[in-house]
C-alpha atoms as a PDB file:
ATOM      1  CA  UNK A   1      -0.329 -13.608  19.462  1.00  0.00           C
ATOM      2  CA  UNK A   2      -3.192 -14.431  17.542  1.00  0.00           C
ATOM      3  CA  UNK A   3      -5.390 -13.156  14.657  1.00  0.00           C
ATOM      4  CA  UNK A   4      -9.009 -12.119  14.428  1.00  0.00           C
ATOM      5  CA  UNK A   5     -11.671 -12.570  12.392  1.00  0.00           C
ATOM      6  CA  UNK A   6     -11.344  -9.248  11.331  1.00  0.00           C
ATOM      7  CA  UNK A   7      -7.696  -9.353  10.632  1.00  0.00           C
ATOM      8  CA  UNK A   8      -7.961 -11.908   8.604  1.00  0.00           C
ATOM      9  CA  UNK A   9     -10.556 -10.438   6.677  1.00  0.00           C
ATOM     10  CA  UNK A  10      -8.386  -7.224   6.053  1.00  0.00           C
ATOM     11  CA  UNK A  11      -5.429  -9.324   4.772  1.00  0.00           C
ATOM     12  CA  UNK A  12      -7.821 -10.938   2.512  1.00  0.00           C
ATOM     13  CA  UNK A  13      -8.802  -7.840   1.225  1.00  0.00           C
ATOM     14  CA  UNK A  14      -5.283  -6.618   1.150  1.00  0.00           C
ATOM     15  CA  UNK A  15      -4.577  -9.618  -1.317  1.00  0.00           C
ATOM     16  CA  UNK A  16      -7.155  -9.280  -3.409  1.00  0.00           C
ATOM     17  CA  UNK A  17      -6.565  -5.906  -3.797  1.00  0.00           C
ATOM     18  CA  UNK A  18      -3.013  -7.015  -5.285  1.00  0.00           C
ATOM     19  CA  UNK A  19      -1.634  -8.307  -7.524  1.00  0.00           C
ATOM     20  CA  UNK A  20      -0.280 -11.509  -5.794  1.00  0.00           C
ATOM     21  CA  UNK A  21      -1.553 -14.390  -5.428  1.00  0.00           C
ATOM     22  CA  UNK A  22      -0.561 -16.201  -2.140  1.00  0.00           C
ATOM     23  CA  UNK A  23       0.469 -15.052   0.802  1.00  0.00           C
ATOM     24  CA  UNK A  24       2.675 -16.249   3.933  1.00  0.00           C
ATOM     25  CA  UNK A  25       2.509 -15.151   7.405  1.00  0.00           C
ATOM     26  CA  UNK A  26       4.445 -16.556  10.430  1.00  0.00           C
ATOM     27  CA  UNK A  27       4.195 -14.736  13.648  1.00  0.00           C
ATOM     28  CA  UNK A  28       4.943 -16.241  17.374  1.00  0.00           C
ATOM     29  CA  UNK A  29       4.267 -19.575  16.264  1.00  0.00           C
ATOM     30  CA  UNK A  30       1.248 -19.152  14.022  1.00  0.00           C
ATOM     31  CA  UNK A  31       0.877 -19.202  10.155  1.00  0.00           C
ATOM     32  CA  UNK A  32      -1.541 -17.968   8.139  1.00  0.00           C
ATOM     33  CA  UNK A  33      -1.291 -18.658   4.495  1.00  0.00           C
ATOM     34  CA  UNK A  34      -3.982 -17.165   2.083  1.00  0.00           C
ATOM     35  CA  UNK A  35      -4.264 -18.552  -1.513  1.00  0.00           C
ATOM     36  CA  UNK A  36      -6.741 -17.110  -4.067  1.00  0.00           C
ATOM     37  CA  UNK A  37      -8.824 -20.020  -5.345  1.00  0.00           C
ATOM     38  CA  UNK A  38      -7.378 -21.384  -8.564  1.00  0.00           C
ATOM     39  CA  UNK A  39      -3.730 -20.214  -7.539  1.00  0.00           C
ATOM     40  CA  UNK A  40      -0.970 -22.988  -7.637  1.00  0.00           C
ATOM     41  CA  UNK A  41       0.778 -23.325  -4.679  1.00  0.00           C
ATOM     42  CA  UNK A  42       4.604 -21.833  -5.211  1.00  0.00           C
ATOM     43  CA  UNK A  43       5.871 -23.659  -2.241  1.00  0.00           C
ATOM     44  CA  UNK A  44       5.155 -26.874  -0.563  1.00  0.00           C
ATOM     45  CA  UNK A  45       2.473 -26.765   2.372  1.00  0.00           C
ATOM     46  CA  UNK A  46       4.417 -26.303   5.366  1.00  0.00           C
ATOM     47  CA  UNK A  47       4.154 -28.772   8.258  1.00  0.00           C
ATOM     48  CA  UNK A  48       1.863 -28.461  11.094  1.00  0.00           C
ATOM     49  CA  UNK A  49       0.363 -25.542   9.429  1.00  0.00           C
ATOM     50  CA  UNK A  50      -1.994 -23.662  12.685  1.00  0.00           C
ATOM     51  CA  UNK A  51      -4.451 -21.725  10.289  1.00  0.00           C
ATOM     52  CA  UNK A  52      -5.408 -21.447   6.452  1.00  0.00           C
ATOM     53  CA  UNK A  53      -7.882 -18.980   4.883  1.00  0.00           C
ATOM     54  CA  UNK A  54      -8.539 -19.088   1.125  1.00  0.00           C
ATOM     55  CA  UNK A  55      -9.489 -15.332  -0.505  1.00  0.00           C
ATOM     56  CA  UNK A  56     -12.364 -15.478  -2.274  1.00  0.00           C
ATOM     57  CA  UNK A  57     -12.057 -15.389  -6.445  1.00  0.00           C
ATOM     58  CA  UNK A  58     -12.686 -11.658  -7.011  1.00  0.00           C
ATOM     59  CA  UNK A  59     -11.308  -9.686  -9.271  1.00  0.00           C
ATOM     60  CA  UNK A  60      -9.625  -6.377  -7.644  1.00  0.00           C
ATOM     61  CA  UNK A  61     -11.336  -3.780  -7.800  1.00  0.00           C
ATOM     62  CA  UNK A  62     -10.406  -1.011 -10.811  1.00  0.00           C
ATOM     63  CA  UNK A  63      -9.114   1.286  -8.064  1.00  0.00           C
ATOM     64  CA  UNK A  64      -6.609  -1.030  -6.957  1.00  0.00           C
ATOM     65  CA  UNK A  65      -4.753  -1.033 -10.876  1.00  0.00           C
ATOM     66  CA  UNK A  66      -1.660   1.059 -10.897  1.00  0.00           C
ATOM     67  CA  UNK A  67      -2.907   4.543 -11.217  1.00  0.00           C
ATOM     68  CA  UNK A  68      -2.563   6.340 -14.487  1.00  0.00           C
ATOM     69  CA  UNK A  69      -1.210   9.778 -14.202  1.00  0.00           C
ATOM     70  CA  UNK A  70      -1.713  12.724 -16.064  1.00  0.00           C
ATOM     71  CA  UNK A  71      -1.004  13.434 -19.569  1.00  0.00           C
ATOM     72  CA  UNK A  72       0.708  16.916 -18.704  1.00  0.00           C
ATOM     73  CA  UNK A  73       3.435  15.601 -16.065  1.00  0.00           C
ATOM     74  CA  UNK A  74       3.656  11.823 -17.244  1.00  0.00           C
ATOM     75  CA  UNK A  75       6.133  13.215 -19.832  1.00  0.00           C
ATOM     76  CA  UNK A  76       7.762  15.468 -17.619  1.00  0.00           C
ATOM     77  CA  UNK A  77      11.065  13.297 -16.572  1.00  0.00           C
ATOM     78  CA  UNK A  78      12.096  15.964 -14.575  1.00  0.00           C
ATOM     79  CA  UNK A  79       9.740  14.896 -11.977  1.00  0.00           C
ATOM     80  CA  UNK A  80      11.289  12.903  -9.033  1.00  0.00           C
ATOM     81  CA  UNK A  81       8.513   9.958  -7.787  1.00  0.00           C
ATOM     82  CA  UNK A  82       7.550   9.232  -4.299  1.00  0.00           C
ATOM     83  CA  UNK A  83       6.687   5.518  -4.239  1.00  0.00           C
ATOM     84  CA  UNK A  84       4.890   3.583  -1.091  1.00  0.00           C
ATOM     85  CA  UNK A  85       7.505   1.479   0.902  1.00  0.00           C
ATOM     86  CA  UNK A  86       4.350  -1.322   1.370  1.00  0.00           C
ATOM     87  CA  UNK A  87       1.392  -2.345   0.411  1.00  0.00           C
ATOM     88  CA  UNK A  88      -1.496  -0.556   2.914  1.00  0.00           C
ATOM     89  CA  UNK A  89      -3.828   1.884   3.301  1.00  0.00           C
ATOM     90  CA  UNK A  90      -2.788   5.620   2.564  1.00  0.00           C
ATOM     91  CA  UNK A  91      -3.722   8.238   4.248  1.00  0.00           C
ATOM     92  CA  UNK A  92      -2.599  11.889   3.558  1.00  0.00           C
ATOM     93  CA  UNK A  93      -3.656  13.488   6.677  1.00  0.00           C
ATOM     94  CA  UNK A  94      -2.480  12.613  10.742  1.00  0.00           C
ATOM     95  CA  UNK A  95      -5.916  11.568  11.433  1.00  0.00           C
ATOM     96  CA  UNK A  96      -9.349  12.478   9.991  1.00  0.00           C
ATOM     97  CA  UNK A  97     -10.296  16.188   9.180  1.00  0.00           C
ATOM     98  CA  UNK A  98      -6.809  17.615   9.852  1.00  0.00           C
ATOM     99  CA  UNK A  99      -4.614  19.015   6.774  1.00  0.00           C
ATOM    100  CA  UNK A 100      -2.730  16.930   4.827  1.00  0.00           C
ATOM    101  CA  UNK A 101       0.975  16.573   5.601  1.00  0.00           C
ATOM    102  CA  UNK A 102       1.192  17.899   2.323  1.00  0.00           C
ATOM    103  CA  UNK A 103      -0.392  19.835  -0.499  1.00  0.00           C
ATOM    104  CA  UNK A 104      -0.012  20.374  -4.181  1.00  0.00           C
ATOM    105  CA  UNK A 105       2.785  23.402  -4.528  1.00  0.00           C
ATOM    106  CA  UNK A 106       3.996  22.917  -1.015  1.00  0.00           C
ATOM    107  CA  UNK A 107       7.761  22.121  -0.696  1.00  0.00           C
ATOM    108  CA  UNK A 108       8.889  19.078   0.654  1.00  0.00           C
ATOM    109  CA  UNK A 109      12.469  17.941   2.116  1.00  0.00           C
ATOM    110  CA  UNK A 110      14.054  14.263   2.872  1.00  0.00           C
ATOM    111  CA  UNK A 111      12.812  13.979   5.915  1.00  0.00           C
ATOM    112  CA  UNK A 112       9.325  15.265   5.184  1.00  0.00           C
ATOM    113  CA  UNK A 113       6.387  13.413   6.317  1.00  0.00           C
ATOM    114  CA  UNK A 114       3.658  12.871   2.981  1.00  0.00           C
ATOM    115  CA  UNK A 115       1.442  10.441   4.854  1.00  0.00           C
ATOM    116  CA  UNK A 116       0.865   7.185   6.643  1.00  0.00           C
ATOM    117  CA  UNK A 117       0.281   3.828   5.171  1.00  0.00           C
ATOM    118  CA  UNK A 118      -1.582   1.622   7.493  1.00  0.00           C
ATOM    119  CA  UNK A 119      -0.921  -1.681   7.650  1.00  0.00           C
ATOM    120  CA  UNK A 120      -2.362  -4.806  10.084  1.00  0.00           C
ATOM    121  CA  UNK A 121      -3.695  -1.130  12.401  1.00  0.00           C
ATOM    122  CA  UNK A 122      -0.210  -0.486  12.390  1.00  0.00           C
ATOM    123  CA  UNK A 123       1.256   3.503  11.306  1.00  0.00           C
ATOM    124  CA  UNK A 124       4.103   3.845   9.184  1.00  0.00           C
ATOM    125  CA  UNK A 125       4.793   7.085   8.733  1.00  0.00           C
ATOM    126  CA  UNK A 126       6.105   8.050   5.074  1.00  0.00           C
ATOM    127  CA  UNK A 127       8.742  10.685   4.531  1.00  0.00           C
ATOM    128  CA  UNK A 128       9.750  12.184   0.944  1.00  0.00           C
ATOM    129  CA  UNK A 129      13.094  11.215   0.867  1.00  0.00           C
ATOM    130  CA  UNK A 130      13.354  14.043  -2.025  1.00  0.00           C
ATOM    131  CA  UNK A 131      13.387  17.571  -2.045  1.00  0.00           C
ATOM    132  CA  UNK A 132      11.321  19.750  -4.301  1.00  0.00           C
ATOM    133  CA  UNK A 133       7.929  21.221  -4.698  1.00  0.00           C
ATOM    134  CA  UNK A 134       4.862  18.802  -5.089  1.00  0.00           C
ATOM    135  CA  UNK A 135       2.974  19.172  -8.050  1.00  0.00           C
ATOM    136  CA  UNK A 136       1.213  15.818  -8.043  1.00  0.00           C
ATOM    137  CA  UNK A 137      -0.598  13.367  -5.442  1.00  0.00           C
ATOM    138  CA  UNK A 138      -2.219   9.741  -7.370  1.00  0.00           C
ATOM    139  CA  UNK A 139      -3.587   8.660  -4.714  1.00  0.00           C
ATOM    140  CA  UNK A 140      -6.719   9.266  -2.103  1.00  0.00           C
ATOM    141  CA  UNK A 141      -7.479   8.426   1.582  1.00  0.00           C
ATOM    142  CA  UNK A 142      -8.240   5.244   2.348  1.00  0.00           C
ATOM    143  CA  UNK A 143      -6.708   3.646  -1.297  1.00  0.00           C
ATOM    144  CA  UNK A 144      -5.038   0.469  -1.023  1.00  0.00           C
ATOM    145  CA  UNK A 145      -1.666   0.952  -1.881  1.00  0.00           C
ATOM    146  CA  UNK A 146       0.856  -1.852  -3.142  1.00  0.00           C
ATOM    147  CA  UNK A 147       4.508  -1.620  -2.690  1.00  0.00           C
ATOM    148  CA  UNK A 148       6.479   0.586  -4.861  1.00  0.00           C
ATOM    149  CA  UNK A 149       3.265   2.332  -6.278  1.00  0.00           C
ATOM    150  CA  UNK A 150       4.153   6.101  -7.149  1.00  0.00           C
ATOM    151  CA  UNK A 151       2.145   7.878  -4.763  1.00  0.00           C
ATOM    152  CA  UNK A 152       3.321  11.340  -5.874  1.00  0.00           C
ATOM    153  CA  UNK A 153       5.386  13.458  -7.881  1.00  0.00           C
ATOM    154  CA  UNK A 154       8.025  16.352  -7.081  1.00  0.00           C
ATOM    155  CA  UNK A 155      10.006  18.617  -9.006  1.00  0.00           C
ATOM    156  CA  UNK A 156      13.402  19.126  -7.656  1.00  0.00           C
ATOM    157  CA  UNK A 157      14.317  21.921  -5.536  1.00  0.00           C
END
């Protein structure tokens, strides 16, 4: 196994997209840790480290912050929350053009599918794990996600 250029790149992104500061990767014998510049270290280097890229200092963009959701159903604690299971990019839809999985007033179940995070060109399908009606989505195509984000809302069937 190795890494690309442009894998690399996209974890970089990934990171600086977040709110973390270092990451650790070990896969089939190689490591990748990525720092931002000016982080401390939170662990010592690890021996006979294989490969070590440095993000860039740049502040994440304002679309990566923790969306803020609506005045009208932020006080509604009825609402049940689907959050992402990782940090990726969502997508609402199977693949480009098609519906979404999913649309505002349509009612979802448990084992509902409300999109697909993508992460390392991987597809991890996302079900509701809830059952209600959808009555909000936070985020777009194509955001960056970070774990445990609330991606929508649902009032309970």
């Amino acid at each position: 196994m190795s890494f690309s250029h442009e894998d690399v790149q996209r974890l970089i992104k990934l990171l600086d997209s977040s709110h973390f500061d270092e990451l650790h990767l070990e896969a089939e014998g190689i490591k990748l840790s990525l720092r931002r510049n000016g982080a401390t270290s939170t662990a010592p280097a690890p021996v006979g480290l294989t490969s070590v890229a440095t993000a860039s200092p740049v502040a994440p963009p304002a679309s990566a912050a923790a969306p803020t959701p609506a005045t009208a159903s932020a006080g509604d604690a009825s609402l049940l929350e689907i959050r992402a299971p990782m940090l990726g990019t969502f997508y609402g839809a199977p693949k480009p053009g098609a519906e979404p999985f999913v649309a505002i007033g349509g009612r979802v179940s448990a084992d509902s599918a409300v999109g697909i995070i993508e992460v390392m060109k991987l597809m991890n399908s996302i079900s509701a794990g809830i059952e209600g009606v959808l009555v909000e989505v936070l985020v777009r195509d194509g955001d960056l996600v970070e774990f445990d984000q609330v991606l929508m809302r649902v009032r309970p069937a």
